[in-house]
N, C-alpha and C. Protein backbone atom coordinates (compact mmCIF):
# COMPACT_ATOMS: atom_id res chain seq x y z
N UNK A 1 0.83 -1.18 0.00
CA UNK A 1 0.00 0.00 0.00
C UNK A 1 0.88 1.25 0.00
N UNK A 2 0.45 2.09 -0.66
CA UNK A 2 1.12 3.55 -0.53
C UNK A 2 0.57 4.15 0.57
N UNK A 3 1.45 5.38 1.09
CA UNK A 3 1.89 5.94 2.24
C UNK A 3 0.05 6.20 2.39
N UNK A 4 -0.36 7.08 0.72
CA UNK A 4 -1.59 7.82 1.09
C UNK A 4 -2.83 6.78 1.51
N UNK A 5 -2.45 5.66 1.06
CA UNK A 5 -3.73 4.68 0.82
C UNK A 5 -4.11 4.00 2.18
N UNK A 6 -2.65 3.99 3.42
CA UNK A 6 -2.27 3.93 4.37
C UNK A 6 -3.03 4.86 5.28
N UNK A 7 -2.63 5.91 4.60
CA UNK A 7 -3.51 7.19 5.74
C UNK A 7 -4.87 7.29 5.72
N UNK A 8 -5.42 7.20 4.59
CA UNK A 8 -6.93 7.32 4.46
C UNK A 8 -7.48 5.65 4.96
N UNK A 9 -7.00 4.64 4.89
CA UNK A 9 -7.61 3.71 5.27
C UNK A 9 -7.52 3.55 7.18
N UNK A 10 -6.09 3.82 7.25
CA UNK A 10 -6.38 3.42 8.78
C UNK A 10 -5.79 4.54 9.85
N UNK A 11 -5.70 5.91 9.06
CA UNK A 11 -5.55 7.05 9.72
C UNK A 11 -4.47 7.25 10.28
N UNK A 12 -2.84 7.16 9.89
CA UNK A 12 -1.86 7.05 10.62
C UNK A 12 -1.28 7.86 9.77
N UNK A 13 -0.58 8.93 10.24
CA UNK A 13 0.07 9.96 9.19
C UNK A 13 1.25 9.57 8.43
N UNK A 14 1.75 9.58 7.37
CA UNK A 14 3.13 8.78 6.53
C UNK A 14 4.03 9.98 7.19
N UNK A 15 4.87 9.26 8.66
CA UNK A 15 5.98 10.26 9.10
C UNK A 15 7.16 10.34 8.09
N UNK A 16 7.60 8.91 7.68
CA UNK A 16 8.51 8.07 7.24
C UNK A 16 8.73 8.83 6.10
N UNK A 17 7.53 9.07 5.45
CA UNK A 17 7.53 9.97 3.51
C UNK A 17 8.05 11.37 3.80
N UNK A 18 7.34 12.14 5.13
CA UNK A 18 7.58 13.02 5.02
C UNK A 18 9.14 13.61 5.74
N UNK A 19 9.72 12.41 6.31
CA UNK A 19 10.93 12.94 6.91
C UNK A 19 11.89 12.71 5.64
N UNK A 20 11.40 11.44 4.56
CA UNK A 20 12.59 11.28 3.39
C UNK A 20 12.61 13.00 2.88
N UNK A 21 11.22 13.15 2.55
CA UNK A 21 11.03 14.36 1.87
C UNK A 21 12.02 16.06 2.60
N UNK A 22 11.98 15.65 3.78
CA UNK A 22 12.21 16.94 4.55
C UNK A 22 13.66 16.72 4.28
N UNK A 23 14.43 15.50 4.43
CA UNK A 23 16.04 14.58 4.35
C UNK A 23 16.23 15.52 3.11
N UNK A 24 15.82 15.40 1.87
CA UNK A 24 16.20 15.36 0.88
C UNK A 24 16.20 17.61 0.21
N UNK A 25 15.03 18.13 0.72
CA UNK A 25 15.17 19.53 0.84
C UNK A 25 16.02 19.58 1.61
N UNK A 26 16.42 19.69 2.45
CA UNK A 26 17.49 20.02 3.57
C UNK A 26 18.83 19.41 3.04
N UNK A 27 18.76 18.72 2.54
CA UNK A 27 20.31 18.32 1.44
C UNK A 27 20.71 19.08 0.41
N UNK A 28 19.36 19.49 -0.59
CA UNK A 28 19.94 20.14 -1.55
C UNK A 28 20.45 21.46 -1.16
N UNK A 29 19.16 22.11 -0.03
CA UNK A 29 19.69 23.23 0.51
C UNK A 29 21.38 23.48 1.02
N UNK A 30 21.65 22.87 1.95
CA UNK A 30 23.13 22.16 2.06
C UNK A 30 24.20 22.46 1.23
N UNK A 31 23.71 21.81 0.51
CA UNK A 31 24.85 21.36 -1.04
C UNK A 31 24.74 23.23 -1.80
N UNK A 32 23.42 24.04 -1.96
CA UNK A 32 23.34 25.01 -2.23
C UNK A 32 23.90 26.32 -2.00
N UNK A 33 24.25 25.77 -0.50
CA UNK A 33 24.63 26.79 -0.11
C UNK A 33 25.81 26.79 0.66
N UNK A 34 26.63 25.67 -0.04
CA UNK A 34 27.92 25.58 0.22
C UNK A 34 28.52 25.90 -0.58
N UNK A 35 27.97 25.75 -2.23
CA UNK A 35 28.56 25.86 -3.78
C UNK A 35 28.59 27.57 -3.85
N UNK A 36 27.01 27.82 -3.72
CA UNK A 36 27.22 29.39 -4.16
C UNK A 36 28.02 30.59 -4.24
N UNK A 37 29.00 30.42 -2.88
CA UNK A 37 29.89 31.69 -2.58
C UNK A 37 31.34 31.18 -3.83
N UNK A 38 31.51 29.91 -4.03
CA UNK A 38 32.41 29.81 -4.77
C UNK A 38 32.36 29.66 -6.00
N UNK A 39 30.72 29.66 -6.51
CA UNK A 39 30.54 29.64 -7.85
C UNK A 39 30.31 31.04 -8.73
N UNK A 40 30.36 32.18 -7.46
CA UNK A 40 30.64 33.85 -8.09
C UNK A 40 31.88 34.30 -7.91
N UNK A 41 32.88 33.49 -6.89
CA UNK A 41 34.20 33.44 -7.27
C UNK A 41 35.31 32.96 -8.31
N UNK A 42 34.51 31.63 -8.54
CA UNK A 42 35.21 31.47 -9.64
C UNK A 42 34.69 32.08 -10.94
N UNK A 43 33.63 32.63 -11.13
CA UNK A 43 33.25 33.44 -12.26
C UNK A 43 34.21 34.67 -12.90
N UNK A 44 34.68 35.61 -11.04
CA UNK A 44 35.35 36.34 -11.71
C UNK A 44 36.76 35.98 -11.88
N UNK A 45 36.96 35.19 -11.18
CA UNK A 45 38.48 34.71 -11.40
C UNK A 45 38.23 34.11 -12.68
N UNK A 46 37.41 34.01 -13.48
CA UNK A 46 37.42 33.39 -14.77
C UNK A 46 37.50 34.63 -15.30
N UNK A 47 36.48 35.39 -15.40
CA UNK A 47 36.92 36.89 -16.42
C UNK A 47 37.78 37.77 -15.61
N UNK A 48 38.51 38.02 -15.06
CA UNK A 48 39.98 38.56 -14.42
C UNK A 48 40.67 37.63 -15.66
N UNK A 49 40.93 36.66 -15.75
CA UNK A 49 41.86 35.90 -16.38
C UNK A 49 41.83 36.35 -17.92
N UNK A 50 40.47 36.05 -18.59
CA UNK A 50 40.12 36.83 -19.51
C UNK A 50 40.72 37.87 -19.92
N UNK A 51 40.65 38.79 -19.02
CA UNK A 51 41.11 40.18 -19.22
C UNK A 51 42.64 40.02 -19.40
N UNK A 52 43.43 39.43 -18.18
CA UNK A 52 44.67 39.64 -18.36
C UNK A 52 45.48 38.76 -19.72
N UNK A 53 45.04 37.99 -20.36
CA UNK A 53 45.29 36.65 -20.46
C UNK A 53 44.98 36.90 -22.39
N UNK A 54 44.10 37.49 -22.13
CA UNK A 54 42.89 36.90 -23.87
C UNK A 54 42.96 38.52 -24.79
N UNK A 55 42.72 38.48 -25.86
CA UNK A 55 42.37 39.16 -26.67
C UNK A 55 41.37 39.11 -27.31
N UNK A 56 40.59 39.84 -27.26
CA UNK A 56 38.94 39.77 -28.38
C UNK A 56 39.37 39.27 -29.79
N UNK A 57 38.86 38.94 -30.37
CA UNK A 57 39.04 38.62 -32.14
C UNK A 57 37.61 39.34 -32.67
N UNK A 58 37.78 40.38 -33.11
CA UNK A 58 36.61 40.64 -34.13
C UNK A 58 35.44 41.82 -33.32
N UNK A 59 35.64 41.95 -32.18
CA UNK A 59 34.56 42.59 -31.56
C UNK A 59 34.82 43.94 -31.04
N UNK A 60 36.03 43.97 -31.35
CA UNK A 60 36.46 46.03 -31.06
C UNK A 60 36.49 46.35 -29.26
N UNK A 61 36.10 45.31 -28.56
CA UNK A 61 36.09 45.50 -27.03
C UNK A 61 37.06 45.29 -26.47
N UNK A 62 37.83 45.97 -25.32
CA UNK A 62 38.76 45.76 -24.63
C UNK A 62 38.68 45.05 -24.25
N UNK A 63 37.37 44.34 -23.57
CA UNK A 63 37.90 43.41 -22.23
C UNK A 63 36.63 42.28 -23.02
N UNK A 64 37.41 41.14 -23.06
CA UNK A 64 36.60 39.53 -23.55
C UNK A 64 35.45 39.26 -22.86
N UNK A 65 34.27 38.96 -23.56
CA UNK A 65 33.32 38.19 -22.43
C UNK A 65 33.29 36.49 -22.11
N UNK A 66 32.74 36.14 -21.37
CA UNK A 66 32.47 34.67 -21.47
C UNK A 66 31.89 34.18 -22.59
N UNK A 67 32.34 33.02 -23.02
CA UNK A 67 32.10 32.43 -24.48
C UNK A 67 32.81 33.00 -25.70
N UNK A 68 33.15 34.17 -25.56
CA UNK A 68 33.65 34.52 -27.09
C UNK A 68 34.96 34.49 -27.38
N UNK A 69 35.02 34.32 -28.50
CA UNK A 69 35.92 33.46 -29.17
C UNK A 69 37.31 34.67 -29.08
N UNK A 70 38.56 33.83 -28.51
CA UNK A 70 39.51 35.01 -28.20
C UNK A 70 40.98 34.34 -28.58
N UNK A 71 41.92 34.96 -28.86
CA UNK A 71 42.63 34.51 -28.95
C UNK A 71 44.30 34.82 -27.91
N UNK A 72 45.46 34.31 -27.38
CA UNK A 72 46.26 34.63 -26.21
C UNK A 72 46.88 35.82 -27.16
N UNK A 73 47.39 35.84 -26.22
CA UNK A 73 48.25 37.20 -26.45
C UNK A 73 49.47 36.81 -26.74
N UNK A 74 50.62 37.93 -27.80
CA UNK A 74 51.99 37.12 -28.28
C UNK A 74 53.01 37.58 -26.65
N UNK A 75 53.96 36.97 -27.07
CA UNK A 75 54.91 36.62 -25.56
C UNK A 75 55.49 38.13 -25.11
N UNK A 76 55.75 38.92 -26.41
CA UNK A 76 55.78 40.53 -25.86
C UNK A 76 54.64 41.24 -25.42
N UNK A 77 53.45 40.94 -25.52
CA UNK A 77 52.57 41.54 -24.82
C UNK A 77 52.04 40.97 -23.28
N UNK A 78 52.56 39.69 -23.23
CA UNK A 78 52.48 39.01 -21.84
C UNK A 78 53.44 39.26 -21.13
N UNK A 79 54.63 39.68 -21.36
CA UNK A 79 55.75 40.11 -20.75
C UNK A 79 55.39 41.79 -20.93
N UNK A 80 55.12 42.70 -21.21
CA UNK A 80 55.13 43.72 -21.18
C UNK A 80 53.87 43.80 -20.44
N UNK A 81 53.09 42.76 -20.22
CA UNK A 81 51.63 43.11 -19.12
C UNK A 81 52.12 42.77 -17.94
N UNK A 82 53.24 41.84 -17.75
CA UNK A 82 53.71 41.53 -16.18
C UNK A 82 54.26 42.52 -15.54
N UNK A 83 55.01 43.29 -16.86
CA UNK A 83 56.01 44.34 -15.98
C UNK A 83 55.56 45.78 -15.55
């Protein structure tokens, strides 16, 4: 019998369903909010890198976005960006 077919027949509330259920929100939450602070960190440490690192191809913008197509920079302009 299912939990509900359980309750309506002999009136006993499904604790069991609702603690998996409560187990399983309270996990993702967890997992949510352990990832988040490091998943807007590594964002910008991804475009910081971008910037220092990449050159636009084709789009006239200084600074690269995510996804577009870029190409490195030659070894005098990576050495003249360190110094």
């Amino acid at each position: 019998m299912t939990p509900m077919k359980k309750y309506i027949k002999y009136g006993v509330f499904p604790y069991k369903i609702m603690l998996h259920i409560a187990l399983l929100f309270f996990t993702m939450m967890e997992v949510v909010l352990i990832i988040q602070p490091d998943t807007s960190y590594q964002a910008s440490i991804a475009k910081y890198f971008l910037y220092l690192f990449m050159v636009p191809t084709g789009s006239g913008n200084d600074v690269p976005r995510m996804g577009e197509k870029t190409m490195l920079h030659s070894v005098s302009d990576t050495a003249s960006l360190v110094q």
